[in-house]
N, C-alpha and C. Protein backbone atom coordinates (compact mmCIF):
# COMPACT_ATOMS: atom_id res chain seq x y z
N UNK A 1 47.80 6.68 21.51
CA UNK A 1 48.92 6.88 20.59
C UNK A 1 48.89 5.81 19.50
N UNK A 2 49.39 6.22 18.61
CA UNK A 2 49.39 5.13 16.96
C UNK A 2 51.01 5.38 16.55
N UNK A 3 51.18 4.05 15.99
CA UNK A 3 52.46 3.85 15.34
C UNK A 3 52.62 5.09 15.04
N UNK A 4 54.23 4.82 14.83
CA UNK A 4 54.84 6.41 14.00
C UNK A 4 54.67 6.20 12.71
N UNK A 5 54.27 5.12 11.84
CA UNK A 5 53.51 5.17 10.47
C UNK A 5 52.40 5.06 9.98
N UNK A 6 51.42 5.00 11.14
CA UNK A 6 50.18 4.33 11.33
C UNK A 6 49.18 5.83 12.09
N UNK A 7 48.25 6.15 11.74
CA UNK A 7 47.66 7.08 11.94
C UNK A 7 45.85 6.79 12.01
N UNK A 8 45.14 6.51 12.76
CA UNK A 8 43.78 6.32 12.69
C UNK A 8 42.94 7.12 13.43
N UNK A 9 42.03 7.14 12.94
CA UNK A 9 40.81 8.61 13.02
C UNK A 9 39.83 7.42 12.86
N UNK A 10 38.60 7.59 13.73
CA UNK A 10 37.47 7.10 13.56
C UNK A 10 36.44 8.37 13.92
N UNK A 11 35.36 8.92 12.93
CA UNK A 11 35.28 9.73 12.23
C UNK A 11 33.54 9.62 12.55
N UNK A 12 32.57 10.53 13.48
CA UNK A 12 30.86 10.67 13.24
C UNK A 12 30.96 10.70 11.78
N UNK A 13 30.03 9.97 10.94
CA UNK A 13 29.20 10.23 9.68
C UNK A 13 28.17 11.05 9.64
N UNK A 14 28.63 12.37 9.82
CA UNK A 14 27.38 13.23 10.03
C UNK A 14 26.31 13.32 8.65
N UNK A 15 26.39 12.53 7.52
CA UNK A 15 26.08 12.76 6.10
C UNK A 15 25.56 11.13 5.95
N UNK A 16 25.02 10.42 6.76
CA UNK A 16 25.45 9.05 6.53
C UNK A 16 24.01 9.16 5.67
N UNK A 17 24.00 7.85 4.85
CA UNK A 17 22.12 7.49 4.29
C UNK A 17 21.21 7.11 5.35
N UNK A 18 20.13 7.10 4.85
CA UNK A 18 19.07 6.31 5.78
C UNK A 18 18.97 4.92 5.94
N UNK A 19 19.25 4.10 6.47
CA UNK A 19 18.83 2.90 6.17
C UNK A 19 17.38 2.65 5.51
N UNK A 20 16.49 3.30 5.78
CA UNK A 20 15.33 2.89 5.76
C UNK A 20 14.94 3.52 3.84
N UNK A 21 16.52 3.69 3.19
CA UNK A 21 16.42 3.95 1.61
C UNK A 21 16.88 2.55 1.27
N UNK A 22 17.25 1.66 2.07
CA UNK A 22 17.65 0.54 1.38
C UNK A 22 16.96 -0.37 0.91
N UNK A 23 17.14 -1.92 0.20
CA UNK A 23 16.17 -2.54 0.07
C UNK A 23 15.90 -3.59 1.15
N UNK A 24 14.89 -3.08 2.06
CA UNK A 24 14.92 -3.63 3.33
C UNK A 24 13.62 -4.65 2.98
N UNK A 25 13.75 -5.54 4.03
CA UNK A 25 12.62 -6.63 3.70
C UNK A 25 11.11 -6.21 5.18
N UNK A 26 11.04 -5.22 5.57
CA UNK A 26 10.10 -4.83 6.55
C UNK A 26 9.80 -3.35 5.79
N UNK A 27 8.62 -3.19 6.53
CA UNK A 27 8.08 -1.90 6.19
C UNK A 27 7.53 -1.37 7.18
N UNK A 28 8.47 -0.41 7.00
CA UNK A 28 8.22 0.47 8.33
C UNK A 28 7.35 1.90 8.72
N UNK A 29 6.45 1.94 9.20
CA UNK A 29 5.58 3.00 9.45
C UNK A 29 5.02 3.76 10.56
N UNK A 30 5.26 4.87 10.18
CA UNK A 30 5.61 6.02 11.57
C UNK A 30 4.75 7.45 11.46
N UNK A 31 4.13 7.76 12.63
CA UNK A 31 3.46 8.89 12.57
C UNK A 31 4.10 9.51 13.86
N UNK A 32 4.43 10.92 13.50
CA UNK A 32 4.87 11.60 14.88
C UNK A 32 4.95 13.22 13.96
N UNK A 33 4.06 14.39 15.10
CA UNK A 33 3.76 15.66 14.51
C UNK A 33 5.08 16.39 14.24
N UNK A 34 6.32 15.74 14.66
CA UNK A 34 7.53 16.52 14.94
C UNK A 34 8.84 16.16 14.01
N UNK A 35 9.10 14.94 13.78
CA UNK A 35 9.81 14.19 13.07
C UNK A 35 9.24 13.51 11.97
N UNK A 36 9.81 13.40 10.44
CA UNK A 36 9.74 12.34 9.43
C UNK A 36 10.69 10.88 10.14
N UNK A 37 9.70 10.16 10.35
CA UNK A 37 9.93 8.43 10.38
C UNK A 37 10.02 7.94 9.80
N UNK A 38 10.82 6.77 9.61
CA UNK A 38 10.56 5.35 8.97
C UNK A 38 10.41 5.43 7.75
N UNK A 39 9.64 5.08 6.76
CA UNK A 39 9.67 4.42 5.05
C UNK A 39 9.16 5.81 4.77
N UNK A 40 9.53 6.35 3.52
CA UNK A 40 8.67 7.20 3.10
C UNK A 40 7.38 7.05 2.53
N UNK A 41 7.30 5.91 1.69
CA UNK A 41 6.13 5.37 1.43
C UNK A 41 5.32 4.04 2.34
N UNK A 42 5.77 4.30 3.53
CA UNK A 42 5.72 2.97 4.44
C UNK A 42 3.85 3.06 4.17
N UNK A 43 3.10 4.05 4.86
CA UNK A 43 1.87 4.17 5.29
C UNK A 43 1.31 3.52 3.99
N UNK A 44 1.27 4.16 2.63
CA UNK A 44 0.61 3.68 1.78
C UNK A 44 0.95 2.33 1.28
N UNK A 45 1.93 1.57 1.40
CA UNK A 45 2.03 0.12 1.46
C UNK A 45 1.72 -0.79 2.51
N UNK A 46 1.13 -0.52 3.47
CA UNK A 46 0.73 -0.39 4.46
C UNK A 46 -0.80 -0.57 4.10
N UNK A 47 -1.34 0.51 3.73
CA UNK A 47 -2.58 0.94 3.37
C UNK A 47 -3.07 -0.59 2.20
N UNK A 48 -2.23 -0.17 1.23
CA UNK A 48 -2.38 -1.06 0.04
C UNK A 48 -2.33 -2.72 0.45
N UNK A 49 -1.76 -3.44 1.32
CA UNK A 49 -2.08 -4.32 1.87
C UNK A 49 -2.79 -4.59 2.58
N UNK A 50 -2.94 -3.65 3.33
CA UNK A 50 -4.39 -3.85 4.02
C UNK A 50 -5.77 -3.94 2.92
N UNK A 51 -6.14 -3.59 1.92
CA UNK A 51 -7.18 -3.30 0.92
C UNK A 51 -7.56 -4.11 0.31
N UNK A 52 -5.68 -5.22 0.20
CA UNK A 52 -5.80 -6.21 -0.75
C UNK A 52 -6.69 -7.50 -0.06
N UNK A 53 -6.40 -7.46 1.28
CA UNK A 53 -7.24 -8.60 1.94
C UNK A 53 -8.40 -8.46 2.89
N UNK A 54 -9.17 -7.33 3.18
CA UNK A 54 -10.14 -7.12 3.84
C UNK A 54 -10.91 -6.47 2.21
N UNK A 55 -12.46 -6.97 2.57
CA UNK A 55 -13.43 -6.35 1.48
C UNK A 55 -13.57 -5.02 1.88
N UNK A 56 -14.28 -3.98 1.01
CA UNK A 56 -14.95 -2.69 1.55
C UNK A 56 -15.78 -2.81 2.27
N UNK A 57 -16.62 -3.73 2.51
CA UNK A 57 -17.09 -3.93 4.10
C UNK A 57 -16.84 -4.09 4.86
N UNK A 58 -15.73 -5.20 4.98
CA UNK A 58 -15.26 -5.68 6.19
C UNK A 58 -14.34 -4.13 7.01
N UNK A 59 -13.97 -3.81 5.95
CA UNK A 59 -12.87 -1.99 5.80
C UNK A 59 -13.94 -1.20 6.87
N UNK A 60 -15.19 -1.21 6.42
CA UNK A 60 -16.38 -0.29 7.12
C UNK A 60 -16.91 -0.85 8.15
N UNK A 61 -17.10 -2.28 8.45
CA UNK A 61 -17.44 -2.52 9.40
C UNK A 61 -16.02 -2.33 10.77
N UNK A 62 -14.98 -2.64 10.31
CA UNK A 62 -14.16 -1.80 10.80
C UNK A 62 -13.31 -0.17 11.04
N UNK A 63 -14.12 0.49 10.79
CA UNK A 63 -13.89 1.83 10.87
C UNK A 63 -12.45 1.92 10.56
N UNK A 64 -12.20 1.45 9.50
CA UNK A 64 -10.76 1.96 8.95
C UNK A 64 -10.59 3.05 8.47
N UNK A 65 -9.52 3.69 8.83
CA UNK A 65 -9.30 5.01 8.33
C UNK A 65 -7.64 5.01 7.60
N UNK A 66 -7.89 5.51 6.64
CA UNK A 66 -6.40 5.09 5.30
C UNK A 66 -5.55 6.17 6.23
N UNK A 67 -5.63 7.02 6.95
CA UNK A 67 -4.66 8.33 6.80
C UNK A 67 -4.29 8.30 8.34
N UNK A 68 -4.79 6.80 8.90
CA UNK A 68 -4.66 6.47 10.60
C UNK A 68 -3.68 5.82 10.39
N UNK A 69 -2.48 5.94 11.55
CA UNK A 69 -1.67 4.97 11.43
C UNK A 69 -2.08 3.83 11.95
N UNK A 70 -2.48 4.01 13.79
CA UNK A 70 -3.04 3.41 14.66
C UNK A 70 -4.27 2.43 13.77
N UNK A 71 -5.19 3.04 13.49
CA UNK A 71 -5.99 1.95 12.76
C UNK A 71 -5.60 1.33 11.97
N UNK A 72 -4.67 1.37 10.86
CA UNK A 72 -4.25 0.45 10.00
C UNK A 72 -2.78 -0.12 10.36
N UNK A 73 -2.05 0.35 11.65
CA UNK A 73 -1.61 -0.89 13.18
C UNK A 73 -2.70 -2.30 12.94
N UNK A 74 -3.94 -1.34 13.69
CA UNK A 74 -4.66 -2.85 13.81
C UNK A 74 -5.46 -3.73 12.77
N UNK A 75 -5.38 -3.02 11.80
CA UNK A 75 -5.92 -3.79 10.93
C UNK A 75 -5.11 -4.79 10.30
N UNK A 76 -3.56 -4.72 10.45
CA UNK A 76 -2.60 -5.46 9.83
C UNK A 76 -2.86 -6.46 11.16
N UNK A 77 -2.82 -6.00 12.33
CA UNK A 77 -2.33 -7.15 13.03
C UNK A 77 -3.27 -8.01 13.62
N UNK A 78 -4.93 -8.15 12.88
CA UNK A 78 -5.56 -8.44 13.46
C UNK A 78 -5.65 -9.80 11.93
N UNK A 79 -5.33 -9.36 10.90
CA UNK A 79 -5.11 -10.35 9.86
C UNK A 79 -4.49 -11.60 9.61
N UNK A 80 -3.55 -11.52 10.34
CA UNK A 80 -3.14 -13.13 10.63
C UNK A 80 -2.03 -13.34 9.12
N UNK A 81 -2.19 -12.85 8.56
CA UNK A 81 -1.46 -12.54 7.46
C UNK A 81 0.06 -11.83 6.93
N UNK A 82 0.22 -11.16 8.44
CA UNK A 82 1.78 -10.76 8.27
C UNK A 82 2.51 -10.47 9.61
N UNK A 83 3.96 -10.73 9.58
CA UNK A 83 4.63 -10.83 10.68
C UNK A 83 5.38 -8.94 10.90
N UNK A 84 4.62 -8.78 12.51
CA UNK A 84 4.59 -7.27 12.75
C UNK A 84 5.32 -7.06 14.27
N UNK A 85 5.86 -5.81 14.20
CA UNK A 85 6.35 -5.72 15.40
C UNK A 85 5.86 -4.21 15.69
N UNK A 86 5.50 -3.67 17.06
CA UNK A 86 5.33 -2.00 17.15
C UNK A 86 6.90 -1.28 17.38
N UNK A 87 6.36 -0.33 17.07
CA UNK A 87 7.50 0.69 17.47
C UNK A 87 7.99 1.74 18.44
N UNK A 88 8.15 2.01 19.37
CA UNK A 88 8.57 3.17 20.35
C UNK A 88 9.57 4.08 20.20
N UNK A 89 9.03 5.30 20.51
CA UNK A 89 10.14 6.65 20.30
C UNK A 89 10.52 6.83 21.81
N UNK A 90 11.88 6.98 21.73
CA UNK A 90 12.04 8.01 23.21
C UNK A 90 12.38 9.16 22.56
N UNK A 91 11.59 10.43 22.92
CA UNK A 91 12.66 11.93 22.85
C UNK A 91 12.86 12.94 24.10
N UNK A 92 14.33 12.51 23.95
CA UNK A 92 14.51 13.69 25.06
C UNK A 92 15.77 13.86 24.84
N UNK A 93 16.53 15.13 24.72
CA UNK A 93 17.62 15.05 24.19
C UNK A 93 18.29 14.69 22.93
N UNK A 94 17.36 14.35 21.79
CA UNK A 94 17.55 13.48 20.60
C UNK A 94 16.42 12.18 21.00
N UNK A 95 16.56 11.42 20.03
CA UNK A 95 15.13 10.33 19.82
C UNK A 95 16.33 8.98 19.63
N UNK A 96 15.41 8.37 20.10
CA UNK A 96 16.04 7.26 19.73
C UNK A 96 14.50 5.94 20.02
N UNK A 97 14.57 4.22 19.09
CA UNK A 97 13.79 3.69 18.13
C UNK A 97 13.94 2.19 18.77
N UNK A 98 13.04 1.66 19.16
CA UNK A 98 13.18 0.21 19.49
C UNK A 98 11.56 -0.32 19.58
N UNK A 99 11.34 -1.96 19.45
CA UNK A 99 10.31 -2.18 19.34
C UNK A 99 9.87 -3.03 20.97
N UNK A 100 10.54 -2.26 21.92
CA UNK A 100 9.77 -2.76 23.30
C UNK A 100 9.35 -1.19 23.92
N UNK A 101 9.18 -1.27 24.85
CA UNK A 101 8.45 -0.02 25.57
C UNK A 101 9.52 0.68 26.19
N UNK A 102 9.69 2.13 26.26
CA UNK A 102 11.02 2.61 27.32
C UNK A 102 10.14 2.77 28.51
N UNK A 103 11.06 2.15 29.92
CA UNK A 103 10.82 2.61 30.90
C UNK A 103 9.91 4.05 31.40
N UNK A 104 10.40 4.93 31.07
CA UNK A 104 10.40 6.59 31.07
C UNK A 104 8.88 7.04 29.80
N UNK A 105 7.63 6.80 31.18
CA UNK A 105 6.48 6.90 29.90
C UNK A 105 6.08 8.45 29.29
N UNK A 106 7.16 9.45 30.47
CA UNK A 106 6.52 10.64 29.94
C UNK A 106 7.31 11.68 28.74
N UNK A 107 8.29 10.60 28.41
CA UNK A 107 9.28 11.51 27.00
C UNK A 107 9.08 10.06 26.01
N UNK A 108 8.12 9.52 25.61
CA UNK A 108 8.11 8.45 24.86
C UNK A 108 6.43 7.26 24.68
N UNK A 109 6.44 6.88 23.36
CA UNK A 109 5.36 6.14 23.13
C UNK A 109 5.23 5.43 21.92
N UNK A 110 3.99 4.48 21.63
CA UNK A 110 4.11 4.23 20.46
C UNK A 110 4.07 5.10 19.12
N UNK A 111 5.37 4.92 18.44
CA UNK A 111 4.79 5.71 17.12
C UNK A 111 5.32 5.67 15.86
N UNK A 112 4.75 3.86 15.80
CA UNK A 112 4.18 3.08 14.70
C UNK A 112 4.51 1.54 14.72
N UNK A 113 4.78 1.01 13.49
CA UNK A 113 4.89 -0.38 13.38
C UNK A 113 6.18 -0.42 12.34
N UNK A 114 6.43 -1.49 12.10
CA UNK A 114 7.20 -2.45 11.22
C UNK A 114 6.64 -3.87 10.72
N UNK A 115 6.17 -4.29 9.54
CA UNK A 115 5.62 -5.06 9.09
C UNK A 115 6.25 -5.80 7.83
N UNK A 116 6.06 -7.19 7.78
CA UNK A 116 6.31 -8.06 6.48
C UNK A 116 4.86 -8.59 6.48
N UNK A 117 4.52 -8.68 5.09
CA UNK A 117 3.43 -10.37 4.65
C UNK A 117 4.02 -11.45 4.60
N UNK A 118 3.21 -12.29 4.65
CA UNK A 118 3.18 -13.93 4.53
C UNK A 118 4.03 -13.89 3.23
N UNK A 119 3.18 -13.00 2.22
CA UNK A 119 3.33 -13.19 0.74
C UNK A 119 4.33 -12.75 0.47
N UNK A 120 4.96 -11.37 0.81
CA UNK A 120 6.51 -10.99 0.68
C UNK A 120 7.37 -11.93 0.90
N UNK A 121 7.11 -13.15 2.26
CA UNK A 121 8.50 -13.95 2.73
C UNK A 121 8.35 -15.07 1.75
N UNK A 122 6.43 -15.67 1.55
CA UNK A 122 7.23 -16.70 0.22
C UNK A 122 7.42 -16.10 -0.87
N UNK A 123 7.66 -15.42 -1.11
CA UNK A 123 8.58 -15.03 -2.36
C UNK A 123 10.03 -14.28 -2.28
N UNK A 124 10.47 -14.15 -0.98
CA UNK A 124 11.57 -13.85 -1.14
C UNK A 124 12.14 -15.12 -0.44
N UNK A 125 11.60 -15.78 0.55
CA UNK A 125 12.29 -17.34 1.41
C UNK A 125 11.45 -18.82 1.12
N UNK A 126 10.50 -18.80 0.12
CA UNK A 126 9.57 -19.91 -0.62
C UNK A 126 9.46 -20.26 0.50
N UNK A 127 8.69 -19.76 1.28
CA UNK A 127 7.71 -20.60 3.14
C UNK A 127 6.37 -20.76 2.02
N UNK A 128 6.47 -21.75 2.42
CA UNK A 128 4.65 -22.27 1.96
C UNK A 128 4.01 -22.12 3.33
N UNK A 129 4.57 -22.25 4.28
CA UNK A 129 3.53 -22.02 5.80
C UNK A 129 4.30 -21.62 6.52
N UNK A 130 3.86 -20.53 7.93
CA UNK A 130 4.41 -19.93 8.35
C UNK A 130 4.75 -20.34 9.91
N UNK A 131 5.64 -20.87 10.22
CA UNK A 131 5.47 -22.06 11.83
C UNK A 131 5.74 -20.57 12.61
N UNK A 132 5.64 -21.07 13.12
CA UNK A 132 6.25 -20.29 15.27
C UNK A 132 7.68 -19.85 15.06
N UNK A 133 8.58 -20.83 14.85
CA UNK A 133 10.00 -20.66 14.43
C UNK A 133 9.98 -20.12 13.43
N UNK A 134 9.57 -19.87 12.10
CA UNK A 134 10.20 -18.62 11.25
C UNK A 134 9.51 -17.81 11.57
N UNK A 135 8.27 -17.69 12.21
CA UNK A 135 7.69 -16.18 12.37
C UNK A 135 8.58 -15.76 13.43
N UNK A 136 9.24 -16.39 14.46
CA UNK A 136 10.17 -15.79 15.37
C UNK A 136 11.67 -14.99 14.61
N UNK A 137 12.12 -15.99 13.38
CA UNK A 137 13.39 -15.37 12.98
C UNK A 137 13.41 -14.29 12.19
N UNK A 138 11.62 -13.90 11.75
CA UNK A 138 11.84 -13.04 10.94
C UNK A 138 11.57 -11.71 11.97
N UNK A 139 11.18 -11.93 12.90
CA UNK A 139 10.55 -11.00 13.88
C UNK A 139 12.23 -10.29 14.45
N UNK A 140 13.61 -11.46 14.35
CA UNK A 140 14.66 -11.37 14.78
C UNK A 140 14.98 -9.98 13.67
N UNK A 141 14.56 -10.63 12.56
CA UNK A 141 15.24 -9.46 11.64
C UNK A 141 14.54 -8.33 11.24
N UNK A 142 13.19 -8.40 11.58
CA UNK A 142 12.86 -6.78 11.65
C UNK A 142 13.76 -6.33 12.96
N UNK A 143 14.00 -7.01 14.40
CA UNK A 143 14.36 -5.85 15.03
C UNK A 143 15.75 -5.50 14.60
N UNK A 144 16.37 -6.10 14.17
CA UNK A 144 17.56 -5.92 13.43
C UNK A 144 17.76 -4.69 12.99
N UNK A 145 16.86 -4.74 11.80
CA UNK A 145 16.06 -3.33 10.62
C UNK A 145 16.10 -2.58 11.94
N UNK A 146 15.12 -2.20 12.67
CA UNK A 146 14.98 -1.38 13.53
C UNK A 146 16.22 -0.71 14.18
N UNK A 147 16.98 -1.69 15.18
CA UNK A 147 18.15 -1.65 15.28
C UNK A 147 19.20 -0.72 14.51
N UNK A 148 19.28 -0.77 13.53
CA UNK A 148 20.17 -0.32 12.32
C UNK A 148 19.65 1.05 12.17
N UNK A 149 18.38 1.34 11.64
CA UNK A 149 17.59 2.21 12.07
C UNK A 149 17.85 3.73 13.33
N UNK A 150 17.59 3.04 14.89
CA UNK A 150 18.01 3.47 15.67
C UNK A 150 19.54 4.02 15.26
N UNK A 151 20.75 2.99 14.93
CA UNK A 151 21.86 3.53 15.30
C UNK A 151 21.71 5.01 14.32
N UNK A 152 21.45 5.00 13.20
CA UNK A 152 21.31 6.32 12.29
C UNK A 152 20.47 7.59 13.18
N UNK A 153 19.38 7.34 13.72
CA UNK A 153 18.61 7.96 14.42
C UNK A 153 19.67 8.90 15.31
N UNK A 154 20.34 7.92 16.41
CA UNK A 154 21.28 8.44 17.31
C UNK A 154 22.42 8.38 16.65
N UNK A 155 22.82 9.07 15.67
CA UNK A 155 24.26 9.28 15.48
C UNK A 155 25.26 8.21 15.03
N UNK A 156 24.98 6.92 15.35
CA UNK A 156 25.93 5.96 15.38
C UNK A 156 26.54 5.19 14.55
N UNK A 157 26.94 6.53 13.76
CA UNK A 157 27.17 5.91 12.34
C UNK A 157 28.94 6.50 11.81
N UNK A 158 29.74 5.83 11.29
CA UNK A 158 30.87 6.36 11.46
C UNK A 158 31.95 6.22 10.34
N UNK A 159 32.76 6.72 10.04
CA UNK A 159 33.95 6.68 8.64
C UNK A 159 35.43 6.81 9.48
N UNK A 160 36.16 6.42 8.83
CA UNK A 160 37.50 5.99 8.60
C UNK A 160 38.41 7.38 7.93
N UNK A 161 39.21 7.40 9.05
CA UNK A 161 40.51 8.28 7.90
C UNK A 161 42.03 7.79 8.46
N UNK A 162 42.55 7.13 7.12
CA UNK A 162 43.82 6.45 8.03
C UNK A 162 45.01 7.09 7.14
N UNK A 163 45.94 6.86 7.89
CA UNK A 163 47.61 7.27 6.91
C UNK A 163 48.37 6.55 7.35
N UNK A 164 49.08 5.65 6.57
CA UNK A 164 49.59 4.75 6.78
C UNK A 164 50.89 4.58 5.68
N UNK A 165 51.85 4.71 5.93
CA UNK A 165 53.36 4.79 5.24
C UNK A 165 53.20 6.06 4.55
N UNK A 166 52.65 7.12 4.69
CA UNK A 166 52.10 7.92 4.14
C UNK A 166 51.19 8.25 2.91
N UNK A 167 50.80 6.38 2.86
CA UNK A 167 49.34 6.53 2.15
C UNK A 167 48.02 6.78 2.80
N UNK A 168 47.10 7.25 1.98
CA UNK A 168 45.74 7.85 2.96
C UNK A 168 44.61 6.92 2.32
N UNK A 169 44.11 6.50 3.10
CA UNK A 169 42.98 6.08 2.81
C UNK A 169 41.49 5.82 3.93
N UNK A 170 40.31 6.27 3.28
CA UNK A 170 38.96 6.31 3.92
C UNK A 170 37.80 5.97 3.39
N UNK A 171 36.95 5.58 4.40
CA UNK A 171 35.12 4.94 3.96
C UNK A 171 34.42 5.59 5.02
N UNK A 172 33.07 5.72 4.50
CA UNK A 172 32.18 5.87 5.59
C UNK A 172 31.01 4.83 5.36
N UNK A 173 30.52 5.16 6.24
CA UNK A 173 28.68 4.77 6.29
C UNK A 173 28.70 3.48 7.04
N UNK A 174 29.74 3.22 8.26
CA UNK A 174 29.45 1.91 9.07
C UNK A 174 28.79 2.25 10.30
N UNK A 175 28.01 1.37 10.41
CA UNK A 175 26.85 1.11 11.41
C UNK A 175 27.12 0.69 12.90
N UNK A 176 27.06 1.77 14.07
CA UNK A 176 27.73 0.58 14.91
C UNK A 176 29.30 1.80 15.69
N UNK A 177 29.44 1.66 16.09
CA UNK A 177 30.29 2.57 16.62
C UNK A 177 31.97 1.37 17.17
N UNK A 178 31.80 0.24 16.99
CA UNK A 178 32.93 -0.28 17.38
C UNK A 178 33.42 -0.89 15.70
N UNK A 179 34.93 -0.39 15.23
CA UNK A 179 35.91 -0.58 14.21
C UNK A 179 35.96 -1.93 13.64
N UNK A 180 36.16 -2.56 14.89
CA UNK A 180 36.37 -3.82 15.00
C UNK A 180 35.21 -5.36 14.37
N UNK A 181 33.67 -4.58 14.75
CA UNK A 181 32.37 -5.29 14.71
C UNK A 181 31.66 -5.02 13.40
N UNK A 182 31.59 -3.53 12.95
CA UNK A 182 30.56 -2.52 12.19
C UNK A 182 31.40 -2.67 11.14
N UNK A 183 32.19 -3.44 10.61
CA UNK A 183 32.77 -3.87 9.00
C UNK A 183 33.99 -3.13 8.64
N UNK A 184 34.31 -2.13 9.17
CA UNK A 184 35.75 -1.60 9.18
C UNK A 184 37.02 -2.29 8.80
N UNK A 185 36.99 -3.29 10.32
CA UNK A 185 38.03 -3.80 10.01
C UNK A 185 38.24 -4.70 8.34
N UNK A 186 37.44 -5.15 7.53
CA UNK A 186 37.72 -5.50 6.30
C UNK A 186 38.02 -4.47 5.76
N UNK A 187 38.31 -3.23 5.50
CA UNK A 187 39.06 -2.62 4.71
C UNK A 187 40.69 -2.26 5.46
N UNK A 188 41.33 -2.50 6.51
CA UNK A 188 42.52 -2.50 7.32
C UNK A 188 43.21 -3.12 6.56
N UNK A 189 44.61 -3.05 6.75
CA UNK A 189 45.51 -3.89 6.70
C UNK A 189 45.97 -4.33 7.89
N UNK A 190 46.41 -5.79 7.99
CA UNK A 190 46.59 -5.94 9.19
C UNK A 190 47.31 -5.07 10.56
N UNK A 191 48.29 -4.53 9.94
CA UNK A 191 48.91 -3.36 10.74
C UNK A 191 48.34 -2.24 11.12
N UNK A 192 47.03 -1.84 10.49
CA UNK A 192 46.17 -1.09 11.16
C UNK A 192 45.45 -1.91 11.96
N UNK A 193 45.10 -3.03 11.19
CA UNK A 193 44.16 -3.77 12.48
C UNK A 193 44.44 -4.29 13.89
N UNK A 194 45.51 -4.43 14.14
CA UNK A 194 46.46 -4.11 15.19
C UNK A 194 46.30 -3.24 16.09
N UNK A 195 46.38 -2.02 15.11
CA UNK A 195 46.71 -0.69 16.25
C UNK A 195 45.20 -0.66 16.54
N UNK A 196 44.04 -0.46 15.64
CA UNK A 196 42.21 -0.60 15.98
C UNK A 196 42.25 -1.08 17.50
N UNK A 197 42.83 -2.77 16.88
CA UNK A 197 42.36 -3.85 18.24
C UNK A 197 43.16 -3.36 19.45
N UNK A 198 44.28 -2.06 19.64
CA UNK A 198 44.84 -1.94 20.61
C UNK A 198 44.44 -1.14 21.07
N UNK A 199 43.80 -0.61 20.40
CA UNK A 199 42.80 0.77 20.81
C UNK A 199 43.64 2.27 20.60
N UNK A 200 44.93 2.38 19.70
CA UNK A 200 45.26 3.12 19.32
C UNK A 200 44.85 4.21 18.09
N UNK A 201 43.84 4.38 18.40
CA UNK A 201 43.02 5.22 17.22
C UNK A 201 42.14 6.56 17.87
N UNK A 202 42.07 7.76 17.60
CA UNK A 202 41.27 9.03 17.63
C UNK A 202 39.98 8.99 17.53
N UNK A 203 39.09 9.08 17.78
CA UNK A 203 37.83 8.70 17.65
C UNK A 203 37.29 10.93 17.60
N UNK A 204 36.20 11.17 16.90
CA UNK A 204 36.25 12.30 16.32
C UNK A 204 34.49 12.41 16.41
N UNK A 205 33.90 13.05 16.96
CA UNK A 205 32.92 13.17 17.58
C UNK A 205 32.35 14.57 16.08
């Protein structure tokens, strides 16, 4: 139940964006015969970094293939040159995106990567060298990306419809299924934020 002036709806974003249209600092790349993954142009930036630092020999002595995901997986990660994480699908029932392995090997596998360069982070975080500790924090924030990712994948994406003194007001496109965490609550007034934190709100599937 909600105040008798207070009215809240928390609302599926069935229309939400992709994350993976934003300006994300990983690049993400995905092959699967059934689903569009990850970056739309992920593979060929992907590709294009790979080209920039292996010669056409070294390319041939490694049997690279531009239109492989798997091979140009390993060709990034055998470079030493950029901070990478893999990717796993589960599908069963809907899909859902994380970069460790699911339990359950026979509805799920690898299918693809997420990658930054050296050269992308000094120029967006000026690292002249790349220690243990920032290759760990950036590794934090691809799974992040991923993360964010997933919640769109599975649904978990959500909008606002409130009435309140009998004004109306709504947003969508938060990430995250709790009001309180996923940025919501900055558009409340406190008296909605109240009723949120009391758990007096509709939730709308």
């Amino acid at each position: 139940m909600t105040s008798s002036n207070i009215e809240v709806k928390i609302v599926a974003d069935h229309d939400a964006e992709s994350p993976r249209t934003w300006d994300n600092l990983g690049v993400m790349v995905c092959a699967h015969r059934r689903y569009d993954l990850g970056d739309k142009s992920g593979l060929q930036q992907a590709v294009d970094f790979v080209e920039s630092i292996y010669s056409e020999r070294e390319l041939e002595r490694m049997g690279f293939d531009r239109s492989h995901v798997p091979s140009v997986h390993a060709a990034i990660e055998s470079c030493g040159k950029a901070v990478l994480l893999p990717l796993f699908l589960y599908d069963h029932s809907g899909i859902t995106m994380k970069t460790t392995p699911f339990s359950c090997r026979w509805d799920s596998g690898l299918v693809g990567f997420i990658f930054v360069s050296y050269e992308t982070l000094r120029s967006e975080y000026g690292y002249a060298r790349m220690t243990s500790k920032r290759v760990q924090k950036v590794k934090e924030h691809l799974r992040g990306e991923v993360e964010t990712y997933d919640q769109f994948l599975t649904g978990d994406v959500w909008g606002f419809e409130v009435v309140e003194d009998g004004s109306e007001d709504s947003c969508w496109g938060f990430f995250g299924g709790n009001p309180l965490t996923n940025g919501m609550s900055s558009h409340f007034t406190p008296a909605v934020q109240a009723e949120v934190a009391a758990g007096n709100f509709q939730r709308i599937y």
